[in-house]
Every structure is written in C-alpha cells, then in structure tokens.
N, C-alpha and C. Protein backbone atom coordinates (compact mmCIF):
# COMPACT_ATOMS: atom_id res chain seq x y z
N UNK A 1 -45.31 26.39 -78.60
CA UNK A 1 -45.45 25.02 -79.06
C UNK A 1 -46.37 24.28 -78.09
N UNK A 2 -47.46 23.29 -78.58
CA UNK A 2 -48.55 22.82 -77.35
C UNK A 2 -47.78 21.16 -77.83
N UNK A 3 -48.05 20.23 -77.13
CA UNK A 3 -47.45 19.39 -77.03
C UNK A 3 -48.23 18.53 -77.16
N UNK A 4 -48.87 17.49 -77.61
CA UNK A 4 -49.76 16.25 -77.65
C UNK A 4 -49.72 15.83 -76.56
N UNK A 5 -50.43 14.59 -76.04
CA UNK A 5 -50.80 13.82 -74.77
C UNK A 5 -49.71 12.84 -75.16
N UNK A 6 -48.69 12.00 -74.52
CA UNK A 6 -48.04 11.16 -74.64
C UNK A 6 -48.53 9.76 -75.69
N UNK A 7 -47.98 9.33 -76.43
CA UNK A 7 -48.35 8.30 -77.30
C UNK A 7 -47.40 6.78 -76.41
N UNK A 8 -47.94 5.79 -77.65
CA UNK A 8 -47.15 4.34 -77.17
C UNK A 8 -46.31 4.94 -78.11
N UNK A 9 -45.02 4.24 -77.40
CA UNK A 9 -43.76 4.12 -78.08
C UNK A 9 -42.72 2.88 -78.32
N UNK A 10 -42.96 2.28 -79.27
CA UNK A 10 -41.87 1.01 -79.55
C UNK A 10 -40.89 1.08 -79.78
N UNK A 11 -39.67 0.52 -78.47
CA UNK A 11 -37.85 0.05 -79.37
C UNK A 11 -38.19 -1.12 -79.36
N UNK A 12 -36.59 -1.72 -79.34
CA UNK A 12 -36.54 -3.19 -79.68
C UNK A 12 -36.62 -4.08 -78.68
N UNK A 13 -36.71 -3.63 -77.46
CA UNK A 13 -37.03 -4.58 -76.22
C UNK A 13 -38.32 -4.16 -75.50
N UNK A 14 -38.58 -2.63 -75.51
CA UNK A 14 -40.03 -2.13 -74.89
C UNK A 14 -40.22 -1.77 -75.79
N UNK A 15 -42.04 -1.49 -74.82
CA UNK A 15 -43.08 -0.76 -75.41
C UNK A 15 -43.03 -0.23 -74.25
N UNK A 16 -43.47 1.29 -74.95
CA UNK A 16 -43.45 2.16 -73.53
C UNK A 16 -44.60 2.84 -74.30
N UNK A 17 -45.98 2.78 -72.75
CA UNK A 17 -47.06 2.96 -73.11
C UNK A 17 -47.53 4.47 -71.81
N UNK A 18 -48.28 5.37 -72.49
CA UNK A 18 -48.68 6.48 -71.60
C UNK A 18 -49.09 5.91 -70.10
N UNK A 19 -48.67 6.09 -68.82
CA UNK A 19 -49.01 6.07 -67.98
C UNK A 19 -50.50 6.41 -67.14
N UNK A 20 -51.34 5.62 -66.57
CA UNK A 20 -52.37 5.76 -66.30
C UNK A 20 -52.63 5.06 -64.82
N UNK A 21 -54.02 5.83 -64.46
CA UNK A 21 -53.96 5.31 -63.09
C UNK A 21 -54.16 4.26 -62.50
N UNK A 22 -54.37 2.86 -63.37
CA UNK A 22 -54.39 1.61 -63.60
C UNK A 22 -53.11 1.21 -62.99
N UNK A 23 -51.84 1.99 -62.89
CA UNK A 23 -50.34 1.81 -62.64
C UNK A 23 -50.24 2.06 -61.29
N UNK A 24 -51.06 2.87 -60.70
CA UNK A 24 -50.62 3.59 -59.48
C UNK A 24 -49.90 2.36 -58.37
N UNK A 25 -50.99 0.91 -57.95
CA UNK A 25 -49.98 0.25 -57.23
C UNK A 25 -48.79 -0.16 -57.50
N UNK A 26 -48.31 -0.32 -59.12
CA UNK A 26 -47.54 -0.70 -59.37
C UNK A 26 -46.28 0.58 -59.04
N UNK A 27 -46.12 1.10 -58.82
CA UNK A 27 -45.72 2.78 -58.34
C UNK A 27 -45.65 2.54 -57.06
N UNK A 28 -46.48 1.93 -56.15
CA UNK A 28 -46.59 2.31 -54.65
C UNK A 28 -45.83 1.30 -54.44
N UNK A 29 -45.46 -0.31 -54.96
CA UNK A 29 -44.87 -1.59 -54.95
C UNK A 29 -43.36 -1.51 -55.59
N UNK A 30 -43.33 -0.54 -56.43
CA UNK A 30 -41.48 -0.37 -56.92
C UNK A 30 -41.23 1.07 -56.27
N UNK A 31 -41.91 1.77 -55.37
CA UNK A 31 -41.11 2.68 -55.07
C UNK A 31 -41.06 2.64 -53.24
N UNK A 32 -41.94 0.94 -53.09
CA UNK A 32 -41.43 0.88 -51.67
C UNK A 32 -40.68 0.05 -51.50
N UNK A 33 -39.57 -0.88 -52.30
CA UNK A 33 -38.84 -1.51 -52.15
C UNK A 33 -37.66 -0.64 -52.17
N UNK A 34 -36.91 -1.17 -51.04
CA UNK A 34 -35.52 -0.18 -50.64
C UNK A 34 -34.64 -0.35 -51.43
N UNK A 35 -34.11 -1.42 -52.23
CA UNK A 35 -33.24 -1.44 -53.37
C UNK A 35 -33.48 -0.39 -54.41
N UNK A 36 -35.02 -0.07 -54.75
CA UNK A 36 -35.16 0.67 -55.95
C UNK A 36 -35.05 1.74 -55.14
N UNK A 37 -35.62 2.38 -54.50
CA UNK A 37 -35.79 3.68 -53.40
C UNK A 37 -34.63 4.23 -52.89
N UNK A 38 -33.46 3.40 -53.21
CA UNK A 38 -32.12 4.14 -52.49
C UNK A 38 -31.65 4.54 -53.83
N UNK A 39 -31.95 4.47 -55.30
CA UNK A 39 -31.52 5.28 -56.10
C UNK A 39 -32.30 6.39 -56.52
N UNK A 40 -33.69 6.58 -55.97
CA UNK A 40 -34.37 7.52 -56.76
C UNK A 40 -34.18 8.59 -55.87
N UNK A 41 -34.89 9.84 -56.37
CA UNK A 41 -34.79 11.32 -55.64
C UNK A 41 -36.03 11.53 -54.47
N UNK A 42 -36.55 10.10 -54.85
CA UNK A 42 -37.43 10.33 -53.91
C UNK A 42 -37.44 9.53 -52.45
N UNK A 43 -35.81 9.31 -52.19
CA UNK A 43 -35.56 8.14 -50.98
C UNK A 43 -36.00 8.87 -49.89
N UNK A 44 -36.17 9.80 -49.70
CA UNK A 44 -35.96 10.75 -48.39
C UNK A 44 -37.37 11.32 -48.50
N UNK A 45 -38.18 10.97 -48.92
CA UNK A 45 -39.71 10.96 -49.07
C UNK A 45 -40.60 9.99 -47.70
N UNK A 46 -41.41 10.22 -47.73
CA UNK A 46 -42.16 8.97 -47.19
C UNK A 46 -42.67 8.40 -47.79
N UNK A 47 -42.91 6.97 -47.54
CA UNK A 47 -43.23 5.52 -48.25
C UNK A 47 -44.61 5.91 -49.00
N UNK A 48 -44.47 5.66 -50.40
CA UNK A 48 -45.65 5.96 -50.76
C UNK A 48 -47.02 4.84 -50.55
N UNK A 49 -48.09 5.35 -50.74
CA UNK A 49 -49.19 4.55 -50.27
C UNK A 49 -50.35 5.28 -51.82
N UNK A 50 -51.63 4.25 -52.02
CA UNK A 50 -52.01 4.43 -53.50
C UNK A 50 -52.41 5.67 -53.21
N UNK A 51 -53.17 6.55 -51.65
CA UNK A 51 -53.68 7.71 -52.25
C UNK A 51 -52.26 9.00 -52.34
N UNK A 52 -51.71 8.66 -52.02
CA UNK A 52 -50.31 9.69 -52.34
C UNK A 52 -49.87 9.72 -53.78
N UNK A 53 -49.92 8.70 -54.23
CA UNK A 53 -49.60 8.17 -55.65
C UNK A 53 -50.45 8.78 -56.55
N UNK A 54 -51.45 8.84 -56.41
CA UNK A 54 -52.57 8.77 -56.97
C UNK A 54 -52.78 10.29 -56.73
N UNK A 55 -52.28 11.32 -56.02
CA UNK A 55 -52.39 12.88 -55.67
C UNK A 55 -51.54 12.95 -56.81
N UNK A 56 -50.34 12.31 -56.89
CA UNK A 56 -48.75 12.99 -57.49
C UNK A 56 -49.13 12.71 -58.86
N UNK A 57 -49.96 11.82 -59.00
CA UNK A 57 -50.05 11.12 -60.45
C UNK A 57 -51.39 12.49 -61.34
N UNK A 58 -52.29 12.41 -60.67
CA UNK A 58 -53.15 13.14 -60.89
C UNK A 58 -52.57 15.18 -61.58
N UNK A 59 -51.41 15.18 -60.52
CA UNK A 59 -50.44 16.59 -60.33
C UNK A 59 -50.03 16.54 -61.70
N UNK A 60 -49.32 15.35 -62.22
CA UNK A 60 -48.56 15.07 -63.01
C UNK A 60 -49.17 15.10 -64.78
N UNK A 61 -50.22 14.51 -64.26
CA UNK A 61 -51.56 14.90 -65.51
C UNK A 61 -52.03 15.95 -65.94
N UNK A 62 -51.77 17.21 -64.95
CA UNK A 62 -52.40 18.27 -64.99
C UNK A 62 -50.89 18.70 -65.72
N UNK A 63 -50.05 18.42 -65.94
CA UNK A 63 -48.91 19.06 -66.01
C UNK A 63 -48.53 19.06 -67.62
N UNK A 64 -48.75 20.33 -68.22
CA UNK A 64 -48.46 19.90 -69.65
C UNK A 64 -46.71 19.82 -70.31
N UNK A 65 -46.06 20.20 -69.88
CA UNK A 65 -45.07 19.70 -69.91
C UNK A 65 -44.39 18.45 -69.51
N UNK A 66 -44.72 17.70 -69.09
CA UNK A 66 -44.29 16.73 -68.75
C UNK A 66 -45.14 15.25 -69.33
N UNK A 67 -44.20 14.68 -69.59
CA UNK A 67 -44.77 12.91 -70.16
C UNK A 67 -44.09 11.67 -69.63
N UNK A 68 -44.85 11.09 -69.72
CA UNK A 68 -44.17 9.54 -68.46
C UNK A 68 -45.10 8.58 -68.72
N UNK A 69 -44.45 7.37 -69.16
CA UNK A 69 -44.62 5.91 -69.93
C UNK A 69 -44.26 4.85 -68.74
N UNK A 70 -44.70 4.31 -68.58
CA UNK A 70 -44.76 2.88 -68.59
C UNK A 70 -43.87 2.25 -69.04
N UNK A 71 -42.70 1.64 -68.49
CA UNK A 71 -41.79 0.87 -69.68
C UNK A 71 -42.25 -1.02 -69.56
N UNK A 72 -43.01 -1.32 -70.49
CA UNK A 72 -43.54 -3.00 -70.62
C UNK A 72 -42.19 -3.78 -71.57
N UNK A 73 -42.21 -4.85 -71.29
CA UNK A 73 -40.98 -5.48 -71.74
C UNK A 73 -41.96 -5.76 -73.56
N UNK A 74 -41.20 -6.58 -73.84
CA UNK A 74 -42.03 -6.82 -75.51
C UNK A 74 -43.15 -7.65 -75.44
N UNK A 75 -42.99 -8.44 -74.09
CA UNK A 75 -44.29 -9.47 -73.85
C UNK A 75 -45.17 -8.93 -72.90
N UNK A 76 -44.95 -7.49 -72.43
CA UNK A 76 -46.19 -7.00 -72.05
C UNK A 76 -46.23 -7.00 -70.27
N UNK A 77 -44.93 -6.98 -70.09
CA UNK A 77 -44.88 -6.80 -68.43
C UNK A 77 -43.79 -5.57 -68.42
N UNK A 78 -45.09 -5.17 -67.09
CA UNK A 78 -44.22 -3.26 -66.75
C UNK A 78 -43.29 -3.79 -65.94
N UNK A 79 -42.19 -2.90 -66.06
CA UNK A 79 -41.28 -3.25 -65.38
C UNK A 79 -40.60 -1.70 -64.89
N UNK A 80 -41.33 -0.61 -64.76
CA UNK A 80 -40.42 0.40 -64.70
C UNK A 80 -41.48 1.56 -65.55
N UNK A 81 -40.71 2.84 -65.37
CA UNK A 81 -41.27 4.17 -65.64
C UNK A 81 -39.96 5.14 -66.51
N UNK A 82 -40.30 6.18 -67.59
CA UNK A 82 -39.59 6.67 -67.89
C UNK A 82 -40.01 7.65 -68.20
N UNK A 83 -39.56 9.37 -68.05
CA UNK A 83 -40.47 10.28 -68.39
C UNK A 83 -39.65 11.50 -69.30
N UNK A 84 -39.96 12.47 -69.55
CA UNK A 84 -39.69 13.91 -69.97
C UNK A 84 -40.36 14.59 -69.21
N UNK A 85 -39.54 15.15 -68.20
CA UNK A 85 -39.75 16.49 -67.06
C UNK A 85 -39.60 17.81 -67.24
N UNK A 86 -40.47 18.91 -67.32
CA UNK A 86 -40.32 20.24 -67.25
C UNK A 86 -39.58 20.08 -68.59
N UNK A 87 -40.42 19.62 -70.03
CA UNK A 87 -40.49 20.14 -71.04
C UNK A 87 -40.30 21.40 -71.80
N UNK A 88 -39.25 22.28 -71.99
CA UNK A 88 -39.33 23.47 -72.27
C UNK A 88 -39.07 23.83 -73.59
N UNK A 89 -40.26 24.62 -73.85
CA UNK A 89 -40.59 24.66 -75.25
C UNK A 89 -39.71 25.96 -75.75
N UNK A 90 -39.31 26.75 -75.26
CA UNK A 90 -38.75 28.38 -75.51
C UNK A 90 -37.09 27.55 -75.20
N UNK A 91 -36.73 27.17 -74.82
CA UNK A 91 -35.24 26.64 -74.55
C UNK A 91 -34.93 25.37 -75.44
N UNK A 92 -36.19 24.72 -75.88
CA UNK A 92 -35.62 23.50 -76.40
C UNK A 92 -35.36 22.12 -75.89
N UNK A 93 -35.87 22.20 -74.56
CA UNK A 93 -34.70 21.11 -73.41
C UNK A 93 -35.74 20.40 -72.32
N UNK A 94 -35.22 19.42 -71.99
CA UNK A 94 -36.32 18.76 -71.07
C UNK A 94 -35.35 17.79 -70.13
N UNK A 95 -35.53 17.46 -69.36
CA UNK A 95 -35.35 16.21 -68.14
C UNK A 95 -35.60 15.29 -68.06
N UNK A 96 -34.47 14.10 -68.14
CA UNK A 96 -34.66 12.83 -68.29
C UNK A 96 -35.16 11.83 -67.24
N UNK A 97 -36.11 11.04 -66.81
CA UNK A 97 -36.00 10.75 -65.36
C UNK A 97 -36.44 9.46 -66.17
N UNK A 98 -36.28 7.70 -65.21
CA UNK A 98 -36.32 6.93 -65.29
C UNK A 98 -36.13 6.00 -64.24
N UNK A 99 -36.92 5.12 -63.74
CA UNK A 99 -36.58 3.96 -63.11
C UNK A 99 -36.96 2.83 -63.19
N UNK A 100 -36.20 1.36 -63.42
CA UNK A 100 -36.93 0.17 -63.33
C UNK A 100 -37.07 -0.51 -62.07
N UNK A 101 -38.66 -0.63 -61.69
CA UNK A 101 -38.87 -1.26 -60.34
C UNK A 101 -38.48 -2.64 -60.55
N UNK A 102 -38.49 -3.23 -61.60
CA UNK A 102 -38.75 -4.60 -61.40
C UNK A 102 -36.93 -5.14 -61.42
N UNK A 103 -36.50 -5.35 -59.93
CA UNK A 103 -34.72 -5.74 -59.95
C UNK A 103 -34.35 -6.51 -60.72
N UNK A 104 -35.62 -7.52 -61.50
CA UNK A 104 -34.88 -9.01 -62.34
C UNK A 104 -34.92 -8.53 -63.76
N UNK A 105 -35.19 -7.44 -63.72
CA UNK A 105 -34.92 -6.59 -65.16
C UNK A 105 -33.82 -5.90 -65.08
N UNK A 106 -33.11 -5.45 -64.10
CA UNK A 106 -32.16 -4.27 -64.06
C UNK A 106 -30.37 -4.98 -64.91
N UNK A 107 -29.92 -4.41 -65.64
CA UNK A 107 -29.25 -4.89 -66.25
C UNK A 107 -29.33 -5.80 -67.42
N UNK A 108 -30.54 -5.91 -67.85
CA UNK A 108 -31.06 -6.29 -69.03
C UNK A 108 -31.18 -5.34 -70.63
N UNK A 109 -30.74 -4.28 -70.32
CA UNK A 109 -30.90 -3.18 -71.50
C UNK A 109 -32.42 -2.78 -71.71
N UNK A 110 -33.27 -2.96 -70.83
CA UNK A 110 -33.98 -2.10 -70.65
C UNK A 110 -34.27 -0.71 -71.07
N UNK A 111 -33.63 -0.63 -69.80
CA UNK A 111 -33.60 1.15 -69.64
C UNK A 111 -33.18 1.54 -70.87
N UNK A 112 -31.69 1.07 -71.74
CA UNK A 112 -31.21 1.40 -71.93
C UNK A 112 -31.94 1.99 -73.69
N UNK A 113 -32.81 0.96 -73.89
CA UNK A 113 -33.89 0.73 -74.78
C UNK A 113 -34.71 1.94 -74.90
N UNK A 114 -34.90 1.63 -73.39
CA UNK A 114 -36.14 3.11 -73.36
C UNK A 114 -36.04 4.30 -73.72
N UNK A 115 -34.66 4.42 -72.77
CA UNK A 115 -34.16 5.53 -73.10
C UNK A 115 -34.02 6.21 -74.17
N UNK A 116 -33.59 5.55 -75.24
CA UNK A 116 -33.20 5.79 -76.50
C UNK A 116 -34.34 6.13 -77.54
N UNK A 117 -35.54 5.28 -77.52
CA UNK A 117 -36.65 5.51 -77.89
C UNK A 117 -37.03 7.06 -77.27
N UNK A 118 -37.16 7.15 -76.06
CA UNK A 118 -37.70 7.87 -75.36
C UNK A 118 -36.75 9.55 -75.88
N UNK A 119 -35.63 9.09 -76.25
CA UNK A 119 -34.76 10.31 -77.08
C UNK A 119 -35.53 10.69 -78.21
N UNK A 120 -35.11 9.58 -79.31
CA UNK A 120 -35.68 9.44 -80.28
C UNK A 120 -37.25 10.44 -80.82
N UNK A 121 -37.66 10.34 -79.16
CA UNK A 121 -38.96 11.08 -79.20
C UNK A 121 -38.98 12.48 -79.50
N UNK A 122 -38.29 12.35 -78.31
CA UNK A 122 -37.28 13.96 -77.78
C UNK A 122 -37.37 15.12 -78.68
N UNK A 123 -36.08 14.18 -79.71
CA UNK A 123 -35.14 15.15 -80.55
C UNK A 123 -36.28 15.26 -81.97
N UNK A 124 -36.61 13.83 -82.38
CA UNK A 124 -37.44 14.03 -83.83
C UNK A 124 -39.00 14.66 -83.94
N UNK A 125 -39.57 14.32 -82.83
CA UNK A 125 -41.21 14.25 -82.32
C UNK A 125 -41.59 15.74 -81.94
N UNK A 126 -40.40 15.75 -80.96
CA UNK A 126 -41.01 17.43 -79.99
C UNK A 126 -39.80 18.45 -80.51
N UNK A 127 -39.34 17.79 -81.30
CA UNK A 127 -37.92 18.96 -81.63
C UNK A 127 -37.45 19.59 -80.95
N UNK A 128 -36.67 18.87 -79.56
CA UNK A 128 -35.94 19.76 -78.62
C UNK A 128 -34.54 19.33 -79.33
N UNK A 129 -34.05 20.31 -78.08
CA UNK A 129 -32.57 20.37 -78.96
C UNK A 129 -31.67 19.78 -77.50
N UNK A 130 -32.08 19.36 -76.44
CA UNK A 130 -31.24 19.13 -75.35
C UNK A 130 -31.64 17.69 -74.28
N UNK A 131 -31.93 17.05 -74.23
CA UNK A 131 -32.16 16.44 -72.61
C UNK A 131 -30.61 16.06 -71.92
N UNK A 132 -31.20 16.57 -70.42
CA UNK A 132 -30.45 16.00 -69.51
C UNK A 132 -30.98 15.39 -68.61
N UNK A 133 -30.27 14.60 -67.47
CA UNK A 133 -30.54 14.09 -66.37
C UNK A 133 -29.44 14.61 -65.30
N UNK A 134 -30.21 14.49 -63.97
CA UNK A 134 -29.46 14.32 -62.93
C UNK A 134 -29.83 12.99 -62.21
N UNK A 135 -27.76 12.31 -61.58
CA UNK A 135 -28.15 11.06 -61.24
C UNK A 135 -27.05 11.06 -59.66
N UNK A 136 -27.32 10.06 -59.69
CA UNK A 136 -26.38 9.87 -58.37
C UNK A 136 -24.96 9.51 -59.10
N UNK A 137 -24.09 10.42 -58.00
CA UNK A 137 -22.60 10.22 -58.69
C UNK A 137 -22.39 8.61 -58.54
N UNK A 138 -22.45 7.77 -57.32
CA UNK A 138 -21.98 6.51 -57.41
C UNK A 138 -23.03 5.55 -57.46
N UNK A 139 -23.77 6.03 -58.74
CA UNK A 139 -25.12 4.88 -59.37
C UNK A 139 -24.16 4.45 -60.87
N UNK A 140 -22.74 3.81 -60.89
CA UNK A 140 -22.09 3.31 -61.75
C UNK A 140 -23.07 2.40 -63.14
N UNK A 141 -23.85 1.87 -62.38
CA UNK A 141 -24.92 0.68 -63.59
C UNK A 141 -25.77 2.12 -64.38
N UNK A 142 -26.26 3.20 -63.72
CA UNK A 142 -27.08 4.22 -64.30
C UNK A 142 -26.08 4.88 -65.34
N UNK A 143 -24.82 5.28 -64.86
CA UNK A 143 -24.16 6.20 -65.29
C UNK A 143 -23.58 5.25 -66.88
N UNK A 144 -22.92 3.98 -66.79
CA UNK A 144 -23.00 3.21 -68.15
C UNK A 144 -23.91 3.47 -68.75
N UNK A 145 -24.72 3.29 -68.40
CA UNK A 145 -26.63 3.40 -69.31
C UNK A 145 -26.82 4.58 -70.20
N UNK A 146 -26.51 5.82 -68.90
CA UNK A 146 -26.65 6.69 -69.54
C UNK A 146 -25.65 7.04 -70.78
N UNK A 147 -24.45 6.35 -70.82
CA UNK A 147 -23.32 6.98 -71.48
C UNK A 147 -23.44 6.30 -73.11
N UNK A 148 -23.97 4.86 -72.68
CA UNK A 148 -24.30 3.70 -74.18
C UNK A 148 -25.45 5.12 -74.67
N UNK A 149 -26.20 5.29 -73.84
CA UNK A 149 -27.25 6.63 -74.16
C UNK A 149 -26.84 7.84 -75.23
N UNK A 150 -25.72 8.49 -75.21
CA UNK A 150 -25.42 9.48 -75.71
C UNK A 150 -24.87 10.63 -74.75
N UNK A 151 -25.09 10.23 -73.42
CA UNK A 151 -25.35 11.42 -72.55
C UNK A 151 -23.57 11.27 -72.20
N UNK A 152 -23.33 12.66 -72.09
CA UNK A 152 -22.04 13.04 -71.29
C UNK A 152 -21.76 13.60 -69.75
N UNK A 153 -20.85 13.62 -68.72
CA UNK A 153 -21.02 14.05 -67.81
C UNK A 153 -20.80 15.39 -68.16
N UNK A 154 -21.65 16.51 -67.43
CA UNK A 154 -21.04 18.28 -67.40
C UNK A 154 -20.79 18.85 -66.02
N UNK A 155 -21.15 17.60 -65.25
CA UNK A 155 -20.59 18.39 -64.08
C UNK A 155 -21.08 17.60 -62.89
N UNK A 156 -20.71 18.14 -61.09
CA UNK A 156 -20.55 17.36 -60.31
C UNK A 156 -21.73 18.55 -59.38
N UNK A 157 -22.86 17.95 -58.91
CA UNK A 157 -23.37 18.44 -58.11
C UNK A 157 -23.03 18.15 -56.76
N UNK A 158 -22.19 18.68 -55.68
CA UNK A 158 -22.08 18.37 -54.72
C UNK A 158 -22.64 18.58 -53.26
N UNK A 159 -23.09 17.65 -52.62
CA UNK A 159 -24.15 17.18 -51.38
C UNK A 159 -25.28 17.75 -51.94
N UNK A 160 -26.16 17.30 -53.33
CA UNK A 160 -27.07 17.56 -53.84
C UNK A 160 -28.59 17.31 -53.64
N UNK A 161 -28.58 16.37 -52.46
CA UNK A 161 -29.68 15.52 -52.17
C UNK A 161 -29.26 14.42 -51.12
N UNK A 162 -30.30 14.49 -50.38
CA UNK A 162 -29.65 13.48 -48.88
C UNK A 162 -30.35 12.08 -49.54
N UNK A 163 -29.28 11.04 -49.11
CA UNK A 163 -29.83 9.87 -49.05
C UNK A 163 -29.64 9.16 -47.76
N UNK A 164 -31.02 8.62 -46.78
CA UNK A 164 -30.62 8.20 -45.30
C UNK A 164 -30.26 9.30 -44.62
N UNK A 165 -30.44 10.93 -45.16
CA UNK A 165 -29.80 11.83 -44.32
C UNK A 165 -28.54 12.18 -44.41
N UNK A 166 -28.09 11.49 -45.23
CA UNK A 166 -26.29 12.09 -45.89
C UNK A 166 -26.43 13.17 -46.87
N UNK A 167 -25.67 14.08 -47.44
CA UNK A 167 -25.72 14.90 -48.37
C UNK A 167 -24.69 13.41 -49.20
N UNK A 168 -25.17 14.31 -50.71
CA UNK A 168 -24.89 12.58 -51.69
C UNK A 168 -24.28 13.96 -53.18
N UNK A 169 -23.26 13.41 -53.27
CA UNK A 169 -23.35 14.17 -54.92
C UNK A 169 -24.17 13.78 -55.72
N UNK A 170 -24.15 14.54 -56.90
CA UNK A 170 -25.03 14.14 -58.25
C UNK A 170 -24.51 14.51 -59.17
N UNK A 171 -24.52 13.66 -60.47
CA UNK A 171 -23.44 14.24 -61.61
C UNK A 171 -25.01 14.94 -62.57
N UNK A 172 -24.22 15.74 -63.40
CA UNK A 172 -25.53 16.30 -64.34
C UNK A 172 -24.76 15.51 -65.47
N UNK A 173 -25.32 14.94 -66.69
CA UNK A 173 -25.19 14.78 -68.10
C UNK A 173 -26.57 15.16 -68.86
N UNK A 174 -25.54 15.20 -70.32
CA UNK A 174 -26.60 15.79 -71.27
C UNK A 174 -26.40 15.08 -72.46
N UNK A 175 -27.47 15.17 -73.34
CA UNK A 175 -27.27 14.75 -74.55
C UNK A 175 -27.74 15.80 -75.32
N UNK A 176 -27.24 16.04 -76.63
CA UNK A 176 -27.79 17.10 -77.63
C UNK A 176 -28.41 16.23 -78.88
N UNK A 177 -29.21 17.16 -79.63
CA UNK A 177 -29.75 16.30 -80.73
C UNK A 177 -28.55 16.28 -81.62
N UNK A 178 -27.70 16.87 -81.53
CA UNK A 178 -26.88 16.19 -83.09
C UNK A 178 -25.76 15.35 -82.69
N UNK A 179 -25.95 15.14 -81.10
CA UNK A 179 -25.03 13.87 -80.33
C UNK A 179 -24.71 12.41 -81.64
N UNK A 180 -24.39 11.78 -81.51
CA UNK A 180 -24.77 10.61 -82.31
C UNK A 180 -24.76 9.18 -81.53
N UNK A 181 -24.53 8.75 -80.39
CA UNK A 181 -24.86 8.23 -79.37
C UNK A 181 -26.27 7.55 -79.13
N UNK A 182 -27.50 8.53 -78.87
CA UNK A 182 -28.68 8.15 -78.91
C UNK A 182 -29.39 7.59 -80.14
N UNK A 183 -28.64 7.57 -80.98
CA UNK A 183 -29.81 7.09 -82.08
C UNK A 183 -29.54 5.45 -82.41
C-alpha cells in the first residue's frame, strides 16, 4: 500500500493542515517551554534550536510512513501538532503522537478534536485497523482525552522513559477501527 502526502483535514474545532517548514520556529517555541516539554518524549532531549528542527523535520519528510499536521484552531491559529507514526501497512496499525504547544488552548477540546479527525483518517482514508499511543502514566488531562477518544488502556510500561532523569511509567492504549468511541 503507498500512502499519499498528508492532506488538510477538517473537525469541528480544527483544521489540521500538512506540516511544513514555515512551522519549524513554531516547534522550536512549544517545545522549549518546560510546561509543554515535561509531557513530551522528548524532555530529556536537548532544547531544540531552528537548525535541529529543521534536521528532524526534513528526517521526517523523507519518511513515508509517517504524517504530521499542524493543528490550527477554526480561525486559523496553530496551536499544536498531531501525527501518525511508523505507519504500517502489512499490520494495519500506526502511532498516535500529539501535542498542543499553545497552554491557553490545553483543555479546550482541541486535541480532543484532532484526534478524532485524525482517527477518522486512520481507520476510513488509510484503512488501518489499529492506532495506539504511548503516554505518560500520570498525564491524567492526556489520558481523559485519550479515553473521550476511543482509546483503552492495555497496559503499564514501567520506568519507560526518564523525565529530569527519573525512570517514569507509560501506559500503552489503543483504539481499533470497529471501537465506537472515535467516531
């Protein structure tokens, strides 16, 4: 199965538009603020800067499995990123990843928007039959999100990823296409 280049995608609160390198500061500005940075996988990274961004972004282009949007509110401000990781076409299944940089959005149903669209894509568009995510066990606001989502917990990754140098659990959930949750 070859996969198209990512399209715009409309729910009812975003537009989530293909990612481009027009974004990159906006990337280097929500992923150096420590509020957003202590939930992502990439806390234990070093601070990104545009030409790092701009390597990973470039990596990421080359990468045909994988797609990642832009999440713009309905009036046209980004506020955040949402993707499909390691797309697998022989299994059916792909990886959910998501974050909103912008904090005065967080708890707005956003994500929660995106997400769903961003399923929507998933299950009808690319005809997989699976996404999951891995999140932080005590990211409680993510783990609601994910659950209004469709997604279930399957399990407890434990000291999965350091945050500050701690080992941190991680829960895995999944959603299936004939879930009824996501739609």
């Amino acid at each position: 199965m070859t996969f198209a280049p990512a399209s715009v995608l409309t729910g009812d609160l975003t537009r989530l538009r293909p990612r481009a390198a027009e974004h990159t500061p906006l990337f280097v500005r929500w992923y150096s603020d420590p509020d957003v940075l202590h939930w992502l996988h990439l806390s234990e990274m070093p601070l990104p800067t545009i030409e790092s961004e701009s390597a990973r972004f470039q990596a990421h282009d080359r990468d045909a499995f994988r797609r990642t949007w832009v999440i713009d509110t309905a009036d046209g401000v980004p506020i955040g990123s949402v993707g499909l990781v390691s797309i697998d076409d022989v299994h059916f299944r792909a990886e959910l990843a998501i974050s909103i940089g912008e904090k005065e959005y967080w708890g707005g149903g956003y994500g929660t928007d995106a997400i769903r669209r961003v399923l929507r894509h998933a299950f009808e568009e690319l005809e997989l039959n699976r996404v999951y995510l891995i999140t932080d066990l005590d990211n409680a606001r993510a783990i609601r999100c994910y659950e209004k989502c469709g997604f279930t917990s399957e399990g407890v990754f434990r000291g999965h990823r350091l945050r500050y140098g701690e080992p941190l659990d991680m829960v895995m959930m999944g959603v299936l296409k004939g879930d009824s949750g996501w739609r």
